[in-house]
PDB file of N, CA and C in Angstrom:
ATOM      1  N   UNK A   1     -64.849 -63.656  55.007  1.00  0.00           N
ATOM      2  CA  UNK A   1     -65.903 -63.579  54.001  1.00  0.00           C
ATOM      3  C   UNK A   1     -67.207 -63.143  54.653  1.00  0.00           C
ATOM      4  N   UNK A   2     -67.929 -62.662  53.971  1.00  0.00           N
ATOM      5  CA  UNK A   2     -69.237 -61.845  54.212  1.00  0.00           C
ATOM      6  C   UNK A   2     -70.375 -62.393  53.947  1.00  0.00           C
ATOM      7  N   UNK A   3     -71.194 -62.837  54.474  1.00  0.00           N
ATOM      8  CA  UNK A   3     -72.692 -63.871  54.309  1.00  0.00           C
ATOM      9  C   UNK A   3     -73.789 -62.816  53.793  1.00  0.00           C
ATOM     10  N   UNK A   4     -74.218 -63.096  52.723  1.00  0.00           N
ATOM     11  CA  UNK A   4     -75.240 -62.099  51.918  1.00  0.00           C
ATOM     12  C   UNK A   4     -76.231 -62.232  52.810  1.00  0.00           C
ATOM     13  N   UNK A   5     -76.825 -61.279  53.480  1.00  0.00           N
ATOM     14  CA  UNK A   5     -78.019 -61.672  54.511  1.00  0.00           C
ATOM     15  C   UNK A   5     -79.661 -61.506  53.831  1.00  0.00           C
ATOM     16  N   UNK A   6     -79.649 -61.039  52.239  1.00  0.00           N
ATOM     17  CA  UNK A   6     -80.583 -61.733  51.688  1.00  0.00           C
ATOM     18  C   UNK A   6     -80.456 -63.293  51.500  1.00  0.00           C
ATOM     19  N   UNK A   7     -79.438 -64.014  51.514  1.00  0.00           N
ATOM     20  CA  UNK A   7     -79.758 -65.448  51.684  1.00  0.00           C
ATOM     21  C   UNK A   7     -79.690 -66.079  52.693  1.00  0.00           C
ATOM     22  N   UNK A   8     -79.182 -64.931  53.596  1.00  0.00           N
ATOM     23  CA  UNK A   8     -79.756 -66.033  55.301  1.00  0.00           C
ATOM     24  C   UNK A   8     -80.948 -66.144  56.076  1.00  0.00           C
ATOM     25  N   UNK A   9     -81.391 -64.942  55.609  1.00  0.00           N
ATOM     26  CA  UNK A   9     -83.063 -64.642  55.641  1.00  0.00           C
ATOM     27  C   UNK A   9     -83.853 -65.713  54.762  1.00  0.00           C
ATOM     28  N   UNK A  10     -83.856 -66.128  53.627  1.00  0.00           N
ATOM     29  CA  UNK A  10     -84.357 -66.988  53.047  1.00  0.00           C
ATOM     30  C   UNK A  10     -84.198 -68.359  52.712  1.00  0.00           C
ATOM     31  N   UNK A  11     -82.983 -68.982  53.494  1.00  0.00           N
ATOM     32  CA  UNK A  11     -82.707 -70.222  53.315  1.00  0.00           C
ATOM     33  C   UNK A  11     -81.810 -70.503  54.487  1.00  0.00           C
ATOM     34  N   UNK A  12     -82.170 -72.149  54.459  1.00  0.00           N
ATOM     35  CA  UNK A  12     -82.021 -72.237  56.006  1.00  0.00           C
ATOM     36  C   UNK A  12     -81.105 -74.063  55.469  1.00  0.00           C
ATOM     37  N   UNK A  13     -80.216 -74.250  55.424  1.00  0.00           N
ATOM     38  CA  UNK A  13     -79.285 -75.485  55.578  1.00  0.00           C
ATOM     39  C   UNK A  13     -79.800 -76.358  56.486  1.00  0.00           C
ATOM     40  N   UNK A  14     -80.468 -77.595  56.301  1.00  0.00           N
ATOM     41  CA  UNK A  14     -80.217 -78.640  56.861  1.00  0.00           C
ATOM     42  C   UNK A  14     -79.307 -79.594  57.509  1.00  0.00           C
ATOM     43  N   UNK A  15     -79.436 -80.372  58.308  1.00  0.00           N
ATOM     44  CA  UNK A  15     -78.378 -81.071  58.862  1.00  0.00           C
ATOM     45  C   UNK A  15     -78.234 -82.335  58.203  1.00  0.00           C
ATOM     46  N   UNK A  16     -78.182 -82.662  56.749  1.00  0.00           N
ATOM     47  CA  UNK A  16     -77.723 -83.142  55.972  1.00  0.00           C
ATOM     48  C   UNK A  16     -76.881 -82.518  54.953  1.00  0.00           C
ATOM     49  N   UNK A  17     -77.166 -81.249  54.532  1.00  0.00           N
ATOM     50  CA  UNK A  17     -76.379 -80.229  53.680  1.00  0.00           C
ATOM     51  C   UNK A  17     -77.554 -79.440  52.648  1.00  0.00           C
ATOM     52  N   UNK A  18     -79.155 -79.909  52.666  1.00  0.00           N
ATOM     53  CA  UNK A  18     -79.396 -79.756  51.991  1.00  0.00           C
ATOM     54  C   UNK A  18     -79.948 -78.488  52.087  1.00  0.00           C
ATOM     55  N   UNK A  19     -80.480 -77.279  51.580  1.00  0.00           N
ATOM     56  CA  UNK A  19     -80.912 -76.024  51.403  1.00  0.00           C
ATOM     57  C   UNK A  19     -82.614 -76.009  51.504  1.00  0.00           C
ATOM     58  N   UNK A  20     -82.841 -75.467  52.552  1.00  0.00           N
ATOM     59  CA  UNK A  20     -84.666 -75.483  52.877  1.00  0.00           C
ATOM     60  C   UNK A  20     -84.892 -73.757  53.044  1.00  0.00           C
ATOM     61  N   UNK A  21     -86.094 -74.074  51.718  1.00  0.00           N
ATOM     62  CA  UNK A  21     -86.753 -72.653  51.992  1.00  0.00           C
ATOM     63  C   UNK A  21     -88.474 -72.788  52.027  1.00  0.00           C
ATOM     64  N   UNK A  22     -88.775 -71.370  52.323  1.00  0.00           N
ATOM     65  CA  UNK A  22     -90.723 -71.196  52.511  1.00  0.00           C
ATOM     66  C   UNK A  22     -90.617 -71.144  50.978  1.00  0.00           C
ATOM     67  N   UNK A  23     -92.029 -71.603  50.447  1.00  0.00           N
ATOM     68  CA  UNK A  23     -93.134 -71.516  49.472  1.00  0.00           C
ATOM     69  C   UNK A  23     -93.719 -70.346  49.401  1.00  0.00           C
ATOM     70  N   UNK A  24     -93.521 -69.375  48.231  1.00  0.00           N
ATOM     71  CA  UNK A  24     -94.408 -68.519  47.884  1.00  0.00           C
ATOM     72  C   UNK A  24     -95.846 -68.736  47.794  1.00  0.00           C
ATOM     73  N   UNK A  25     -97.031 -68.004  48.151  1.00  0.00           N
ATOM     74  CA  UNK A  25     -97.895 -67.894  48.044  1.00  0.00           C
ATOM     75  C   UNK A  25     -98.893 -68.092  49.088  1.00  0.00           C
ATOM     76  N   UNK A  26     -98.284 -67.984  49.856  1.00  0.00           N
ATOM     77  CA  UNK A  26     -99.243 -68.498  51.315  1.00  0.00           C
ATOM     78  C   UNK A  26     -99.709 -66.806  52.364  1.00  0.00           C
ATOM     79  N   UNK A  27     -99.424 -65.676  51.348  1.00  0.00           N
ATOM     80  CA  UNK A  27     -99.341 -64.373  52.409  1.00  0.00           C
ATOM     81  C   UNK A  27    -100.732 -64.062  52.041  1.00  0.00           C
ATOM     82  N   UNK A  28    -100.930 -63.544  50.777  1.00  0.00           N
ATOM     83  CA  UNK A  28    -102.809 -62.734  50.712  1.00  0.00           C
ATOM     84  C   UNK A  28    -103.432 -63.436  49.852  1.00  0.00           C
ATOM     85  N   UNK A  29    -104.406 -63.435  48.895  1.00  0.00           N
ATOM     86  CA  UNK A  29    -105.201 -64.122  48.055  1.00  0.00           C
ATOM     87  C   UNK A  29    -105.313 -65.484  48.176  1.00  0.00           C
ATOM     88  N   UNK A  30    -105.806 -65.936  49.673  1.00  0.00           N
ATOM     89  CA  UNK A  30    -106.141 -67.311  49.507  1.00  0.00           C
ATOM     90  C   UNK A  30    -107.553 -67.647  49.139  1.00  0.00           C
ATOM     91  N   UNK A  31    -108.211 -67.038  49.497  1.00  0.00           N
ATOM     92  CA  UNK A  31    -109.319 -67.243  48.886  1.00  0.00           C
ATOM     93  C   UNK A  31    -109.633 -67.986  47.771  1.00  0.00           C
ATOM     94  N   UNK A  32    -109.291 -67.622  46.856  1.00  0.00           N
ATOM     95  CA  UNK A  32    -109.635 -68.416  45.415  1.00  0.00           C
ATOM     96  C   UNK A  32    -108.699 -69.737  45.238  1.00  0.00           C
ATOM     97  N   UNK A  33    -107.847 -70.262  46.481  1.00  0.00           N
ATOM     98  CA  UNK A  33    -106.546 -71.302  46.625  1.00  0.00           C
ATOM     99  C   UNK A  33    -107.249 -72.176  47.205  1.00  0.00           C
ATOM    100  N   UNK A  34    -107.062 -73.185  46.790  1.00  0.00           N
ATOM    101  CA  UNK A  34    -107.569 -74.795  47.360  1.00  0.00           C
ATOM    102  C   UNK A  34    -107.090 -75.058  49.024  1.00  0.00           C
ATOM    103  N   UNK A  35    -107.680 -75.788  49.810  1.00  0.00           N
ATOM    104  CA  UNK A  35    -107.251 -76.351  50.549  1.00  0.00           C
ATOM    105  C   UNK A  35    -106.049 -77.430  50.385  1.00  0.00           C
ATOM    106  N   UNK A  36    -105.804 -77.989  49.660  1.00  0.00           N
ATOM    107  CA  UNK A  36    -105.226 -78.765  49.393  1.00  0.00           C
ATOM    108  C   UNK A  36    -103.782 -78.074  48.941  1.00  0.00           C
ATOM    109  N   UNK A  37    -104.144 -77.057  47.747  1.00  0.00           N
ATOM    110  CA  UNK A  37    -102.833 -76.203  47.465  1.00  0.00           C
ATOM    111  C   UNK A  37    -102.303 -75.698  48.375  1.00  0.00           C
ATOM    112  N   UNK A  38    -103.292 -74.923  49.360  1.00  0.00           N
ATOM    113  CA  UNK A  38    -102.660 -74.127  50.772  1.00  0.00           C
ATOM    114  C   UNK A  38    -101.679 -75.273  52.132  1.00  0.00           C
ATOM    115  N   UNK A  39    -102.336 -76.627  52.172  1.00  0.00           N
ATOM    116  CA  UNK A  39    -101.252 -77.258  52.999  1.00  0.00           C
ATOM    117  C   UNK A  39     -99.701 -77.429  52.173  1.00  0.00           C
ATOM    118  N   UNK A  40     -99.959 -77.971  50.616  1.00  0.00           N
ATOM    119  CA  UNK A  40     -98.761 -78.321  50.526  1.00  0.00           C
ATOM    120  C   UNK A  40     -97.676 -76.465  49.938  1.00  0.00           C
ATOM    121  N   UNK A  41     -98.323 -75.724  50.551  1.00  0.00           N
ATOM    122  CA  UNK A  41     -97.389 -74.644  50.628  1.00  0.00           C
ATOM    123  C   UNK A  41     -97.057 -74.170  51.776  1.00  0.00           C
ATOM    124  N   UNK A  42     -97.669 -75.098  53.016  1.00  0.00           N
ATOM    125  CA  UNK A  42     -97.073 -74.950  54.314  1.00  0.00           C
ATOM    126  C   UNK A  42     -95.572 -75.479  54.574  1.00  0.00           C
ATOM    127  N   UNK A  43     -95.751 -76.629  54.160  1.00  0.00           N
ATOM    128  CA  UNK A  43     -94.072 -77.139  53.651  1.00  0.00           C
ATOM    129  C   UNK A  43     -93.323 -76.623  53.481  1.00  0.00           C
ATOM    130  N   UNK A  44     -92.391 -76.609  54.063  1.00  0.00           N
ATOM    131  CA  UNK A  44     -90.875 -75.904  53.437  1.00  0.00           C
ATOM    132  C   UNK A  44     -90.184 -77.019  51.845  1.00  0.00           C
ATOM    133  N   UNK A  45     -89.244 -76.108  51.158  1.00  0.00           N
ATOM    134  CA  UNK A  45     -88.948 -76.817  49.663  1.00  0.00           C
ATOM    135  C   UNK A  45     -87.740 -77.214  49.961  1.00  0.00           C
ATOM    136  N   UNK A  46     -87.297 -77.739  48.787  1.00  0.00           N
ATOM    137  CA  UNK A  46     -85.877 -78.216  48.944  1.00  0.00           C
ATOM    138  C   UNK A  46     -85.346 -77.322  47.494  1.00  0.00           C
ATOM    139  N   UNK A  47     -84.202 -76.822  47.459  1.00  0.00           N
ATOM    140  CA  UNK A  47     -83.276 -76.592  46.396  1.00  0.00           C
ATOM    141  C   UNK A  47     -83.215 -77.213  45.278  1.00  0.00           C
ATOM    142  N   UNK A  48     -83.120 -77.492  44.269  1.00  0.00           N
ATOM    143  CA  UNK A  48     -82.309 -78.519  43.175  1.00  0.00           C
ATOM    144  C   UNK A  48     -80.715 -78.605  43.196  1.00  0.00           C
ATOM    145  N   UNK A  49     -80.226 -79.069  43.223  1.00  0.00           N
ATOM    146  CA  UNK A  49     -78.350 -79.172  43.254  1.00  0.00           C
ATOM    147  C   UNK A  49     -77.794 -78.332  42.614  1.00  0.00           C
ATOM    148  N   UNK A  50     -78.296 -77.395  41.774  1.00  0.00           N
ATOM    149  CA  UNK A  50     -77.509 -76.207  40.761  1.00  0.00           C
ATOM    150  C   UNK A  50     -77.957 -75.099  41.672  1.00  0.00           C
ATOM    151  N   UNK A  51     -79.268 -74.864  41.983  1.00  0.00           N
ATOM    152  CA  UNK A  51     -79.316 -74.003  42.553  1.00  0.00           C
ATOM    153  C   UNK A  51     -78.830 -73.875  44.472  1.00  0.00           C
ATOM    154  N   UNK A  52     -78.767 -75.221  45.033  1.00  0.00           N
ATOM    155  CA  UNK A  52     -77.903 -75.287  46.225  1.00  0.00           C
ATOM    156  C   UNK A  52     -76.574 -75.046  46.252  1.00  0.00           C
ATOM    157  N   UNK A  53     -76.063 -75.277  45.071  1.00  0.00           N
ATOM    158  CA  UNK A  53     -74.446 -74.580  44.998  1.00  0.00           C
ATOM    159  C   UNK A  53     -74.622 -73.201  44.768  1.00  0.00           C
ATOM    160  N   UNK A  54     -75.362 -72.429  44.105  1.00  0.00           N
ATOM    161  CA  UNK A  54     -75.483 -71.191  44.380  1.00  0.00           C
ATOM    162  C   UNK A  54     -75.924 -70.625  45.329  1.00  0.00           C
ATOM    163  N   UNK A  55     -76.574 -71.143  46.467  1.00  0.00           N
ATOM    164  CA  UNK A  55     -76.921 -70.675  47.815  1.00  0.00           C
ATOM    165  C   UNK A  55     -76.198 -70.980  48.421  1.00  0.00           C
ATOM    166  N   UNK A  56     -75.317 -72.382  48.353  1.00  0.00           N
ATOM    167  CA  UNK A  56     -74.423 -72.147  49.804  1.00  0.00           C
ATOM    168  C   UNK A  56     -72.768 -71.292  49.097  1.00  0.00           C
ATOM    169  N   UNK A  57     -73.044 -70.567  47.917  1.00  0.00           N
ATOM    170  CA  UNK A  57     -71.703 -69.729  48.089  1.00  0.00           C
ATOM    171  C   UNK A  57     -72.093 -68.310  48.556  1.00  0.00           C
ATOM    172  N   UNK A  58     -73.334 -68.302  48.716  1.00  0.00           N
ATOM    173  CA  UNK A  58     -73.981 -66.873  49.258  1.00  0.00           C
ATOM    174  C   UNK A  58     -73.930 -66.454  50.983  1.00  0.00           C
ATOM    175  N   UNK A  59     -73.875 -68.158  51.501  1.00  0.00           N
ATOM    176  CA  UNK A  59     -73.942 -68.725  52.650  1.00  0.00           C
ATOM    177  C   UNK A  59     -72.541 -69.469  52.970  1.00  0.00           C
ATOM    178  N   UNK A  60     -71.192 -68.279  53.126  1.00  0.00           N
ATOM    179  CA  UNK A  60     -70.048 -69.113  53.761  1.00  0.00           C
ATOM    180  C   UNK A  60     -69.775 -70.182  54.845  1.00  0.00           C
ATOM    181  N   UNK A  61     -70.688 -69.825  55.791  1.00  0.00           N
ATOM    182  CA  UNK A  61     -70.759 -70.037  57.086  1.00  0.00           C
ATOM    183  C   UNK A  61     -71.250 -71.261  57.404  1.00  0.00           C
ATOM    184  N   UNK A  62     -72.099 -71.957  56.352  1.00  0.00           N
ATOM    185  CA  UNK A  62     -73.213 -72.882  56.483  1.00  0.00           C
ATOM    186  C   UNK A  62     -72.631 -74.040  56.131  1.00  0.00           C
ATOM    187  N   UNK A  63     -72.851 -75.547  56.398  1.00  0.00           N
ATOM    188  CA  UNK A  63     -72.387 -76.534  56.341  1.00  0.00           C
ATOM    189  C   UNK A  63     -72.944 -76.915  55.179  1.00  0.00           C
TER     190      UNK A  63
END
């Protein structure tokens, strides 16, 4: 099987199982963005469970 490498580029499996990706919005127009908005988009996200079953069938390879 073949690993879609648009989803290995963008999501990264934890060593629990769970699916971690970057936060949009942190590249140009910060300016008018809070301090406050800008840390908690330093964070990486977590998946919801519908959409982690659709990433890890994109992602054979991944635990």
């Amino acid at each position: 099987m073949k690993t879609r490498k648009s989803a290995s580029k963008r999501y990264k499996v934890t060593g629990s199982g769970k699916v971690a990706y970057k936060k949009m919005g942190l590249r140009h127009i910060l300016t008018k963005k809070s301090s406050k908005r800008k840390m908690h988009l330093r964070h990486s996200g977590i998946l919801s469970e519908v959409e982690q079953k659709r990433a890890k069938s994109m992602l054979p390879y991944a635990n």
